[in-house]
N, C-alpha and C. Protein backbone atom coordinates (compact mmCIF):
# COMPACT_ATOMS: atom_id res chain seq x y z
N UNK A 1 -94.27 26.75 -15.49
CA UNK A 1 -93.33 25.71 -15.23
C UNK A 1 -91.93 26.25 -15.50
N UNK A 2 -90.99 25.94 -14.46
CA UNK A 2 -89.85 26.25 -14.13
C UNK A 2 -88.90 25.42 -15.92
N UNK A 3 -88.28 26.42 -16.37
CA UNK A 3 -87.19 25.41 -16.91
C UNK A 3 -85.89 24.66 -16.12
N UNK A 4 -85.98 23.82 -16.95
CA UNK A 4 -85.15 22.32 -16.13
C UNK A 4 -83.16 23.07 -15.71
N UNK A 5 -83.29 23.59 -16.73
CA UNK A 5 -81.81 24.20 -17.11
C UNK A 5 -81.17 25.57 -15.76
N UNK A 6 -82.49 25.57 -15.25
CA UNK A 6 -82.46 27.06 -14.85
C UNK A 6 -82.03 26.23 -12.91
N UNK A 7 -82.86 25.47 -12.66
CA UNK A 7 -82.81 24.60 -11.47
C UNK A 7 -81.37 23.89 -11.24
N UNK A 8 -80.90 23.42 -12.68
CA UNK A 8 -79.80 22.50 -12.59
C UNK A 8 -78.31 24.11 -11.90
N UNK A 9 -78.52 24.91 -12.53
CA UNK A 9 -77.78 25.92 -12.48
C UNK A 9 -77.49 26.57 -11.08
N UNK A 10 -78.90 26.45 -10.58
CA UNK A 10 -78.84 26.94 -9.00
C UNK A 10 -78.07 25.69 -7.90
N UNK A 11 -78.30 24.50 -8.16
CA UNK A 11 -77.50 23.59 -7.76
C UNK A 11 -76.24 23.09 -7.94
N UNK A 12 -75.70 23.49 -8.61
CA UNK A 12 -74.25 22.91 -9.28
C UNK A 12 -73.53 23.83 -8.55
N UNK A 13 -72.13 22.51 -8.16
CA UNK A 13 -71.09 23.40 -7.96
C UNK A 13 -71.04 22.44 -6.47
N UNK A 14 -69.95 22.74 -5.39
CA UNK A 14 -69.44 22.19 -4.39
C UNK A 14 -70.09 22.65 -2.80
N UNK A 15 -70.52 22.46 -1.46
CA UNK A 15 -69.69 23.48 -0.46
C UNK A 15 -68.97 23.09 0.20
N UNK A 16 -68.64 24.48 0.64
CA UNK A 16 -67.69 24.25 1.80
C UNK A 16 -67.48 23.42 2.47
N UNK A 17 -68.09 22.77 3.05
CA UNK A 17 -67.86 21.24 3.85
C UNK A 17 -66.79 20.60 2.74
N UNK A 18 -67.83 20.09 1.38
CA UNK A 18 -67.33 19.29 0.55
C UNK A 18 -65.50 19.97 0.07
N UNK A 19 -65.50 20.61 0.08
CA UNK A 19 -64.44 21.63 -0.86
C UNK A 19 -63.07 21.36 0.66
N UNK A 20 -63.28 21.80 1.73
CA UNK A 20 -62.72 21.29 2.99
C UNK A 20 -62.47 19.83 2.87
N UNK A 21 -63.17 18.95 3.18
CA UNK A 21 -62.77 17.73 3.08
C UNK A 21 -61.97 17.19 2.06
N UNK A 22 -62.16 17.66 0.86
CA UNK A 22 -60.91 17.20 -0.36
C UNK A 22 -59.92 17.86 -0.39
N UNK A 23 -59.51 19.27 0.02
CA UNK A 23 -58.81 19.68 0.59
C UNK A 23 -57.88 18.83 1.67
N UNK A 24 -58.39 18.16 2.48
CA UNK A 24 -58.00 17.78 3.92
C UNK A 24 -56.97 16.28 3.12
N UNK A 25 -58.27 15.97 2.41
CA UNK A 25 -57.72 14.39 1.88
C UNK A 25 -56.41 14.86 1.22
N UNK A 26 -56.37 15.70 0.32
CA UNK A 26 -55.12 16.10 -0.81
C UNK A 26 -53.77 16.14 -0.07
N UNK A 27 -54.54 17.00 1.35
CA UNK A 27 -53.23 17.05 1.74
C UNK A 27 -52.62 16.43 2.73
N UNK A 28 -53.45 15.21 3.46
CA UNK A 28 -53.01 14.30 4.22
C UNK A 28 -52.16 12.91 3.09
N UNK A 29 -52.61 13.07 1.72
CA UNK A 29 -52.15 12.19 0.44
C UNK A 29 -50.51 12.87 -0.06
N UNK A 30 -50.67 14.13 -0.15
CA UNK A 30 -49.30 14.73 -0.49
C UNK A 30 -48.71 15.16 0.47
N UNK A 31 -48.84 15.04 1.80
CA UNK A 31 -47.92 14.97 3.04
C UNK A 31 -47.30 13.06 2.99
N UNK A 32 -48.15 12.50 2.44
CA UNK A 32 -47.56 11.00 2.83
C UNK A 32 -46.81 10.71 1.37
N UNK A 33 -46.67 11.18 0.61
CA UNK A 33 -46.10 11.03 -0.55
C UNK A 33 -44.34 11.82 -0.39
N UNK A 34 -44.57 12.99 -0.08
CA UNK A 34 -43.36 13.70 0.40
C UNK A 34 -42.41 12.88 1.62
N UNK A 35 -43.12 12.54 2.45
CA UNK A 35 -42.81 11.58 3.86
C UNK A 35 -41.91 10.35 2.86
N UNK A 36 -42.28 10.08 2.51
CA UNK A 36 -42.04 8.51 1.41
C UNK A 36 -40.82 8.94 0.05
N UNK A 37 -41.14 10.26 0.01
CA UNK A 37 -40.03 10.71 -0.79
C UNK A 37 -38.70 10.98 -0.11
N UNK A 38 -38.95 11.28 1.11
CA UNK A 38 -37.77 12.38 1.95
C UNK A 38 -37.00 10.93 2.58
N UNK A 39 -37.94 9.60 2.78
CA UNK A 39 -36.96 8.86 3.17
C UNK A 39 -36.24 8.05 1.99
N UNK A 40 -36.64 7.89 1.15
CA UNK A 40 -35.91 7.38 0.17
C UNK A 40 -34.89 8.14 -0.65
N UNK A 41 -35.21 9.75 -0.44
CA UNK A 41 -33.44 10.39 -0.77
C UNK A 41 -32.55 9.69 1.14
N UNK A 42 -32.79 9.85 1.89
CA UNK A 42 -32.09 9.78 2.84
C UNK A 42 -31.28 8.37 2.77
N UNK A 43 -32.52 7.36 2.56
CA UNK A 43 -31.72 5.90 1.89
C UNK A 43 -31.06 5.47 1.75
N UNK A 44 -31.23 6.32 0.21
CA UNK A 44 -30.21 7.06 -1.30
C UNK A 44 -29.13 7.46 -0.29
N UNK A 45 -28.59 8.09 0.55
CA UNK A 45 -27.46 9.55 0.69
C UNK A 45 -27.01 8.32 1.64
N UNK A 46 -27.94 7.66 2.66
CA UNK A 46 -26.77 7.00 3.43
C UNK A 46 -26.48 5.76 2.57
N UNK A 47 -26.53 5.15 2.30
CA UNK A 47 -26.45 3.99 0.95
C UNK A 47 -24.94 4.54 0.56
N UNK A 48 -25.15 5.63 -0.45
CA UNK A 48 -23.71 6.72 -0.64
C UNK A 48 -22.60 6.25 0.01
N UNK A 49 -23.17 7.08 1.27
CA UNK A 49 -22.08 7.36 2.47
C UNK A 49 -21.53 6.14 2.78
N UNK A 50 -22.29 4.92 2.89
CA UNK A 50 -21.35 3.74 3.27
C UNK A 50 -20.54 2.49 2.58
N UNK A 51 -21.36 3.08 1.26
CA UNK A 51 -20.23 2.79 0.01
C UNK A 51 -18.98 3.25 -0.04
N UNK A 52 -18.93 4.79 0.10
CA UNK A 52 -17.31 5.19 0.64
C UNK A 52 -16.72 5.12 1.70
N UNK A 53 -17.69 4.77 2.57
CA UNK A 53 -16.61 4.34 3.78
C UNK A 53 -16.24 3.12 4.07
N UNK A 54 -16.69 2.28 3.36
CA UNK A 54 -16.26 0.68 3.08
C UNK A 54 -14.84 0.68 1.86
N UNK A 55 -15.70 1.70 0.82
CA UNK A 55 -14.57 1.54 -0.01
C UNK A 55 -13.41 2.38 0.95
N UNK A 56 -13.32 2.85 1.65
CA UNK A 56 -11.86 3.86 2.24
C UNK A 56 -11.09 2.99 3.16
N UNK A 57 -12.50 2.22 3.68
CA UNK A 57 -11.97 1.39 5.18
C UNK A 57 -10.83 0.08 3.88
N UNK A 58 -11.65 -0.70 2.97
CA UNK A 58 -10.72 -1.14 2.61
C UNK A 58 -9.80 -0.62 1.90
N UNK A 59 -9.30 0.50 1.04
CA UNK A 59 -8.04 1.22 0.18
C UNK A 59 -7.23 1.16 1.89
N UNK A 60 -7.21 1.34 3.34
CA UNK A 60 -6.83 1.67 3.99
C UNK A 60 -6.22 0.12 4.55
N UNK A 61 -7.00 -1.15 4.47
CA UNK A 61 -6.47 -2.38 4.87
C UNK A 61 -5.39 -2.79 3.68
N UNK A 62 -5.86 -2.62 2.88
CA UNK A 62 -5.45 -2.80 1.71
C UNK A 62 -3.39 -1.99 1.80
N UNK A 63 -3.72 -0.86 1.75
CA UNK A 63 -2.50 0.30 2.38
C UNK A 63 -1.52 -0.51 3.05
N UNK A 64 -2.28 -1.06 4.57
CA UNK A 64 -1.46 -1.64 5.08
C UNK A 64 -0.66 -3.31 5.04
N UNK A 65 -1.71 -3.89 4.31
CA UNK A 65 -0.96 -4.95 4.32
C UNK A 65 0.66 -4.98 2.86
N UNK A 66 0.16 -3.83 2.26
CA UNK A 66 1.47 -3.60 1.53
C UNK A 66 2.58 -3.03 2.01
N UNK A 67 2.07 -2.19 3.49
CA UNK A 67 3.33 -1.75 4.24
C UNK A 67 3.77 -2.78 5.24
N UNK A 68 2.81 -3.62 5.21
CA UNK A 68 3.24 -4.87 6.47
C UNK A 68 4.48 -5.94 5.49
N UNK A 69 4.06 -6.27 4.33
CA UNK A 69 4.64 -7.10 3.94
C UNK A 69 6.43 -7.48 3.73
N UNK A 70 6.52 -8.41 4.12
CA UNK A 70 8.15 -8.40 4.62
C UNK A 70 8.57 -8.06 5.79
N UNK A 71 7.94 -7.87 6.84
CA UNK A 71 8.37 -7.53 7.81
C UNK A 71 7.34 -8.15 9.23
N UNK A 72 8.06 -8.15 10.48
CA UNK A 72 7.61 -8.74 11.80
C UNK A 72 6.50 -7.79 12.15
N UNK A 73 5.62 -8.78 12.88
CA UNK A 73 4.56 -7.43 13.97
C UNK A 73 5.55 -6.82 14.62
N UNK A 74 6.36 -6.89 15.17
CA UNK A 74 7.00 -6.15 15.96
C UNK A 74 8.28 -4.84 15.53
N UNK A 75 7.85 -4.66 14.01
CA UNK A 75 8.23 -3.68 13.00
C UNK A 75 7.30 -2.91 12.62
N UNK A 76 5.71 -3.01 12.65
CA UNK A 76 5.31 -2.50 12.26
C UNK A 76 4.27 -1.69 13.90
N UNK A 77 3.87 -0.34 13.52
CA UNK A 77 3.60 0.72 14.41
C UNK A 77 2.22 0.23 14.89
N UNK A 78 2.11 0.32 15.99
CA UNK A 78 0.71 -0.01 16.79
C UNK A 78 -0.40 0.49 16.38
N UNK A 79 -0.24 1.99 16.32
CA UNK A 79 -1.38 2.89 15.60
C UNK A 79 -1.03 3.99 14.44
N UNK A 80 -1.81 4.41 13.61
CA UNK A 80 -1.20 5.19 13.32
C UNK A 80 -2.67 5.79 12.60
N UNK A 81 -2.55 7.05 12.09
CA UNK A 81 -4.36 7.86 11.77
C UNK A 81 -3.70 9.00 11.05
N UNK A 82 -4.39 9.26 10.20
CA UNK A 82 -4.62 10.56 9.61
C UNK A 82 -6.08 10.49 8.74
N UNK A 83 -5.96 11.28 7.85
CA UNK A 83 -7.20 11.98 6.99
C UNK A 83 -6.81 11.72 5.51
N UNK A 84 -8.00 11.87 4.86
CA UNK A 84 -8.05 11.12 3.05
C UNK A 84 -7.50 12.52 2.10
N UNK A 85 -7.23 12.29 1.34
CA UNK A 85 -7.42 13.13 0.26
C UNK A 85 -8.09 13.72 -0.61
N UNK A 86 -8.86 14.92 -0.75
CA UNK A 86 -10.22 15.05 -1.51
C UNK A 86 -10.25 14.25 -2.63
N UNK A 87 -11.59 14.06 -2.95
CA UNK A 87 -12.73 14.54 -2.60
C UNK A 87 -13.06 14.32 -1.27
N UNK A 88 -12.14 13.02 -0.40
CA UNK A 88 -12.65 12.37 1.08
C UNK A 88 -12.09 13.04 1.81
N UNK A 89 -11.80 14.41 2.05
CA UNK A 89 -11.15 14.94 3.30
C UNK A 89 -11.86 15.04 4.24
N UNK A 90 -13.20 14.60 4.23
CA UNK A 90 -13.71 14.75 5.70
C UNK A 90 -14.04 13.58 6.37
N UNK A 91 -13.47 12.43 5.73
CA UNK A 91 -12.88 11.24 6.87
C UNK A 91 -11.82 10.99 7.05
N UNK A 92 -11.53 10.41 8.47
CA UNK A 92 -10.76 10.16 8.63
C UNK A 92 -10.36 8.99 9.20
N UNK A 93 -9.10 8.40 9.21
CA UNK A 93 -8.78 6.60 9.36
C UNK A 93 -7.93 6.39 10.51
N UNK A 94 -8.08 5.69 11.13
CA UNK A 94 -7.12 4.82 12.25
C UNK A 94 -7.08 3.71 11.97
N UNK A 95 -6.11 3.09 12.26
CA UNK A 95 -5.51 2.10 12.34
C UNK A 95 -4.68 1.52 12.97
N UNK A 96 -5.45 -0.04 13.66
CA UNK A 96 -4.73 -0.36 15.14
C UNK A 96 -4.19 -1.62 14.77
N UNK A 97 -3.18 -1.91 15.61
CA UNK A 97 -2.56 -3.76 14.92
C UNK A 97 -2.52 -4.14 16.88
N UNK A 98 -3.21 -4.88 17.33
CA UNK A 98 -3.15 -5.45 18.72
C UNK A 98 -3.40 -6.88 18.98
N UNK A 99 -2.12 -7.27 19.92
CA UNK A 99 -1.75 -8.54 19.87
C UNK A 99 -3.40 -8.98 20.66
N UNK A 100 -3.44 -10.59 20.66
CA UNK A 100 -4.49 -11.07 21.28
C UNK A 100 -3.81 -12.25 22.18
N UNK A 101 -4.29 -11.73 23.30
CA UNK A 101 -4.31 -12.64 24.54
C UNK A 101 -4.73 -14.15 24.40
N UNK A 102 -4.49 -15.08 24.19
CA UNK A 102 -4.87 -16.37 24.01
C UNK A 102 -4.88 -17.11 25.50
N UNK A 103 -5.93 -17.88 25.81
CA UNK A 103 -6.37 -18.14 27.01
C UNK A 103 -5.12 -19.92 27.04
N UNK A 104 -4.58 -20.12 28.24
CA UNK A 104 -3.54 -20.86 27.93
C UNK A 104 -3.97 -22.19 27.85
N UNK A 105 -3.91 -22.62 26.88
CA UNK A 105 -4.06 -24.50 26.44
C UNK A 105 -3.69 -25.18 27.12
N UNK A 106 -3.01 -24.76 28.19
CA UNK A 106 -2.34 -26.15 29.23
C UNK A 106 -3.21 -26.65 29.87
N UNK A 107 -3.14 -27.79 30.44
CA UNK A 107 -3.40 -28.87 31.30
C UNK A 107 -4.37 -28.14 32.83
N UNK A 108 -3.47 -26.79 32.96
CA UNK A 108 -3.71 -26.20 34.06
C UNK A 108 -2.95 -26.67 35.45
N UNK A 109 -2.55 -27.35 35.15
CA UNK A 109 -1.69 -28.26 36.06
C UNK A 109 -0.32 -28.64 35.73
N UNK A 110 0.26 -28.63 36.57
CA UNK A 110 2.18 -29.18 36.13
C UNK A 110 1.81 -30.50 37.00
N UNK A 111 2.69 -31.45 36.22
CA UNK A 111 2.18 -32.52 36.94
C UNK A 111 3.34 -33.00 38.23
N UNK A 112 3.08 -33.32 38.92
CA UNK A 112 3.24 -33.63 40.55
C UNK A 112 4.21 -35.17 40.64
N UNK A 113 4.95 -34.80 41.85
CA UNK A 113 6.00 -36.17 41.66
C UNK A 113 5.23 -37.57 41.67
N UNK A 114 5.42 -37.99 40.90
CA UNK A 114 5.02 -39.53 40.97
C UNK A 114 3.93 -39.81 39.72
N UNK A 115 3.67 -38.92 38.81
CA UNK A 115 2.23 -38.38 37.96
C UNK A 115 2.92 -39.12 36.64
N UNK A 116 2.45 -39.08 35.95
CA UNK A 116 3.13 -39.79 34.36
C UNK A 116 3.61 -38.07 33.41
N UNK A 117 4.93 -38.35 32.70
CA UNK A 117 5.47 -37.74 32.31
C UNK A 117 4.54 -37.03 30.71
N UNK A 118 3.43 -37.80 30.59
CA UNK A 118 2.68 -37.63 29.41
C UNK A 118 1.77 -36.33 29.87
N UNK A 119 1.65 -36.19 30.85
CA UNK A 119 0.44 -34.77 31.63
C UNK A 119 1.40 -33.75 31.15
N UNK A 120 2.69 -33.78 32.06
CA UNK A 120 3.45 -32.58 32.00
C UNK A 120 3.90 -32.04 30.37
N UNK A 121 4.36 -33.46 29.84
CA UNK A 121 4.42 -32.54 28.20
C UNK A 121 2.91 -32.16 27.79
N UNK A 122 1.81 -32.70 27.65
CA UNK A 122 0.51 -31.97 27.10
C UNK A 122 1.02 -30.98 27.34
N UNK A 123 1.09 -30.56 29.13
CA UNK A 123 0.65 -29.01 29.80
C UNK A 123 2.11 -28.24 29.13
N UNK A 124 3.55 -28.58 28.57
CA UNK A 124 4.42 -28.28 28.19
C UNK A 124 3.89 -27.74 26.86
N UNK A 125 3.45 -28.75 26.09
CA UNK A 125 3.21 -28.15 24.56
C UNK A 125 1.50 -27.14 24.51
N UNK A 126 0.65 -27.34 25.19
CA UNK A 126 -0.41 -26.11 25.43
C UNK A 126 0.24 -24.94 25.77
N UNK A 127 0.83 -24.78 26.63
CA UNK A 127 1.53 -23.78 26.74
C UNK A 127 2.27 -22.86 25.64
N UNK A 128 3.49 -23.82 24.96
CA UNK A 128 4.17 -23.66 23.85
C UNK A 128 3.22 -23.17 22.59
N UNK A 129 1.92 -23.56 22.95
CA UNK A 129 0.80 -23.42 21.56
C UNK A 129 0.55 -22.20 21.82
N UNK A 130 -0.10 -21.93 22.98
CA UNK A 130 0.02 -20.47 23.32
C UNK A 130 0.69 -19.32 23.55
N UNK A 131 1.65 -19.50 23.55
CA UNK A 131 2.85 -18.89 23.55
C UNK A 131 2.95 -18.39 21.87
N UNK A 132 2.75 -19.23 21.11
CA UNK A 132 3.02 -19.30 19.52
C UNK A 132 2.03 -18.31 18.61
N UNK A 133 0.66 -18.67 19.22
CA UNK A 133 -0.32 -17.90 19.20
C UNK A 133 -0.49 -16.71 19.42
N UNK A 134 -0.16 -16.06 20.47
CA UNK A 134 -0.28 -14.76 21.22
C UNK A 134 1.04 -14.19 19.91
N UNK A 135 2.00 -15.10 19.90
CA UNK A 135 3.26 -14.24 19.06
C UNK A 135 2.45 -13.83 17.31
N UNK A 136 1.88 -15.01 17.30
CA UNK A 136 1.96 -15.18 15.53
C UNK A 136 0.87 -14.47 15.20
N UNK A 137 -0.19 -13.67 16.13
CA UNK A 137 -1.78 -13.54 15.44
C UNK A 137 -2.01 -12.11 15.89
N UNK A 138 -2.66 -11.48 15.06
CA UNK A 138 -2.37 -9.88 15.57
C UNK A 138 -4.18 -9.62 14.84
N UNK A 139 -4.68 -8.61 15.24
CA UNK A 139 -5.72 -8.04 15.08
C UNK A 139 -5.58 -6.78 14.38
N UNK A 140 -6.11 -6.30 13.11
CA UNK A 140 -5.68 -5.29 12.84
C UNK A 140 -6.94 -4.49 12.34
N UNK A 141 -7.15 -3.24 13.22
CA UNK A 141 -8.43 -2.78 12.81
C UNK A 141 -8.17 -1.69 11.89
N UNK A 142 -9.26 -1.11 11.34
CA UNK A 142 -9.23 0.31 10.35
C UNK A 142 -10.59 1.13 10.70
N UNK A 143 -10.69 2.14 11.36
CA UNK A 143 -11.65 2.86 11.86
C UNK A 143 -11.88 3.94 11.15
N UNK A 144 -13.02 4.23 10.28
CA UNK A 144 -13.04 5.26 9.71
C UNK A 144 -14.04 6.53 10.08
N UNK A 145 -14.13 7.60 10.47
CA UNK A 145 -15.19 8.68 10.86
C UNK A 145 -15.38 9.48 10.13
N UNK A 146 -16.81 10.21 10.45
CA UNK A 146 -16.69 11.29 10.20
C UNK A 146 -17.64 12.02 10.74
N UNK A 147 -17.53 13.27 10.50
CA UNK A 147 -18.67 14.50 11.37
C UNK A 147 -20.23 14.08 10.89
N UNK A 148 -21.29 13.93 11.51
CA UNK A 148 -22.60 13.73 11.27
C UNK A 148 -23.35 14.55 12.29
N UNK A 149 -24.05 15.33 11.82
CA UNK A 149 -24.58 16.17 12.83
C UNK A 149 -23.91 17.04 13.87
N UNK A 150 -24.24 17.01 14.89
CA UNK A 150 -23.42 17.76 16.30
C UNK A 150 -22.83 16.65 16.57
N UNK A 151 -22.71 15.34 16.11
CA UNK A 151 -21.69 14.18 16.84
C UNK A 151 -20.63 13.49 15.92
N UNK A 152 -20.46 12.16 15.70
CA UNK A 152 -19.37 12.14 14.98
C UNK A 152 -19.50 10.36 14.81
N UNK A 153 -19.83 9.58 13.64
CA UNK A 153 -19.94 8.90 13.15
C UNK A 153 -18.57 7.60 13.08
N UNK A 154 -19.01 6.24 13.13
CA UNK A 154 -17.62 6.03 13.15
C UNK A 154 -18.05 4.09 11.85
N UNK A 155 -16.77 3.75 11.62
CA UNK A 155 -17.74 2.53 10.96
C UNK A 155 -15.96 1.54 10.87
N UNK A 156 -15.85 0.51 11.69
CA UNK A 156 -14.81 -0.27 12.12
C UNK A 156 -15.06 -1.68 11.37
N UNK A 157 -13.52 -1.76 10.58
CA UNK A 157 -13.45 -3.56 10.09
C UNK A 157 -12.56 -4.22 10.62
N UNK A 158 -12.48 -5.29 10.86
CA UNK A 158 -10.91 -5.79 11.62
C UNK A 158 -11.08 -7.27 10.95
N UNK A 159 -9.73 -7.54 10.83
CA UNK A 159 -9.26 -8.77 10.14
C UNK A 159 -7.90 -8.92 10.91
N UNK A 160 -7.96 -10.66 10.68
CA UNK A 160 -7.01 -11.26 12.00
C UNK A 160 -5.85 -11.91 10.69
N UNK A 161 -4.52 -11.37 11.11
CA UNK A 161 -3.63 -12.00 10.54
C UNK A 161 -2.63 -12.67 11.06
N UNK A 162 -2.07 -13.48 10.54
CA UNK A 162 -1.49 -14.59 10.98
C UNK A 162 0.37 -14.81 10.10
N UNK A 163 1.15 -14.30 11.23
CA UNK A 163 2.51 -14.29 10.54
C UNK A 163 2.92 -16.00 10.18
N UNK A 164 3.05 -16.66 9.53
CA UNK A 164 2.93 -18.04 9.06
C UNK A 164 4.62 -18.05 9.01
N UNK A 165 5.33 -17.15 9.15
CA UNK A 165 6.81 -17.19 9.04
C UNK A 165 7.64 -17.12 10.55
N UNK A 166 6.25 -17.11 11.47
CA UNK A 166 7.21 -17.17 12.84
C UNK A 166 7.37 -18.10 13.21
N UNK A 167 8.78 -18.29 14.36
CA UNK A 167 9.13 -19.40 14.74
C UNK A 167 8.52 -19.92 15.73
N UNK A 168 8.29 -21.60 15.63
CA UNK A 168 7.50 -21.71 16.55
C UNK A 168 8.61 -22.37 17.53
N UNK A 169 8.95 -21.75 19.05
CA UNK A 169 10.25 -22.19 19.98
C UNK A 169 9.54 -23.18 20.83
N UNK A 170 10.57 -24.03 21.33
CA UNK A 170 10.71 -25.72 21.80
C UNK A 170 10.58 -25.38 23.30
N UNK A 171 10.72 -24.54 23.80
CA UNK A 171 11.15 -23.67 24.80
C UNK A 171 10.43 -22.58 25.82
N UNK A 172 10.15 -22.94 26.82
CA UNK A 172 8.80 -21.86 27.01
C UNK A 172 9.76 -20.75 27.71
């Protein structure tokens, strides 16, 4: 009679099949772990990236409404762009101030001989509203970029201001 110890000995241990397949599993498990890692630094890095370009876009609105202050839209420069100061030298900012077209409030109509004098002022003061509008309200964007890859990244805020000190004329 065989000892028990001697049988267990010839059997123990893995094959190849088995040893392959956990193999296969390990590394279809630590390919999806890395996958899951690589996007959550990327996340992480753009997360980063648009923290400073929010914070730049506003230091840059910010910029301008201290150079606007005291003075007419029609003092201050349409566009104007350059580049940050390190550590941010590799964005860079524009900045646009453009009037807005206001679609005209009138009547659409001048009113016609014999018509009541109440049409023609509406269509008088729509007009005048628009007129006031187009003067007093300006759009002012801040565009900030930068190089990403072979192309070039861009991330735009715009806020509408309103000169509250212009005159509003009686007069079209």
């Amino acid at each position: 009679m065989k000892n028990l110890n001697d049988h267990m000995g010839a059997c123990a241990g893995f094959t190849l099949l088995e040893v392959m397949l956990a193999m296969g599993i390990m590394m279809i498990t630590f390919t999806s772990i890395f996958m899951v890692q690589n996007s959550s630094i990327n996340a992480s890095v753009k997360a980063k990236r648009m923290n400073y370009v929010s914070m730049l876009a506003r230091q840059q609105m910010t910029l301008f409404e201290m150079e606007f202050q005291g003075k007419e839209f029609n003092d201050v420069k349409k566009e104007s762009s350059g580049t940050f100061e390190s550590p941010y030298q590799d964005y860079r900012w524009k900045r646009t101030v453009k009037e807005i077209k206001f679609p005209d409030l009138g009547m659409g109509q001048s009113a016609k001989e014999g018509e009541s004098g109440g049409k023609q002022a509406a269509d008088t003061l729509g007009k005048l509203v628009t007129k006031f509008f187009t003067a007093a309200i300006r759009e002012i964007t801040v565009t900030i970029s930068w190089k990403r890859g072979p192309g070039e990244q861009t991330y735009t805020v715009s806020s509408y201001w309103v000169d509250l000190n212009h005159e509003f004329a009686l007069s079209e």
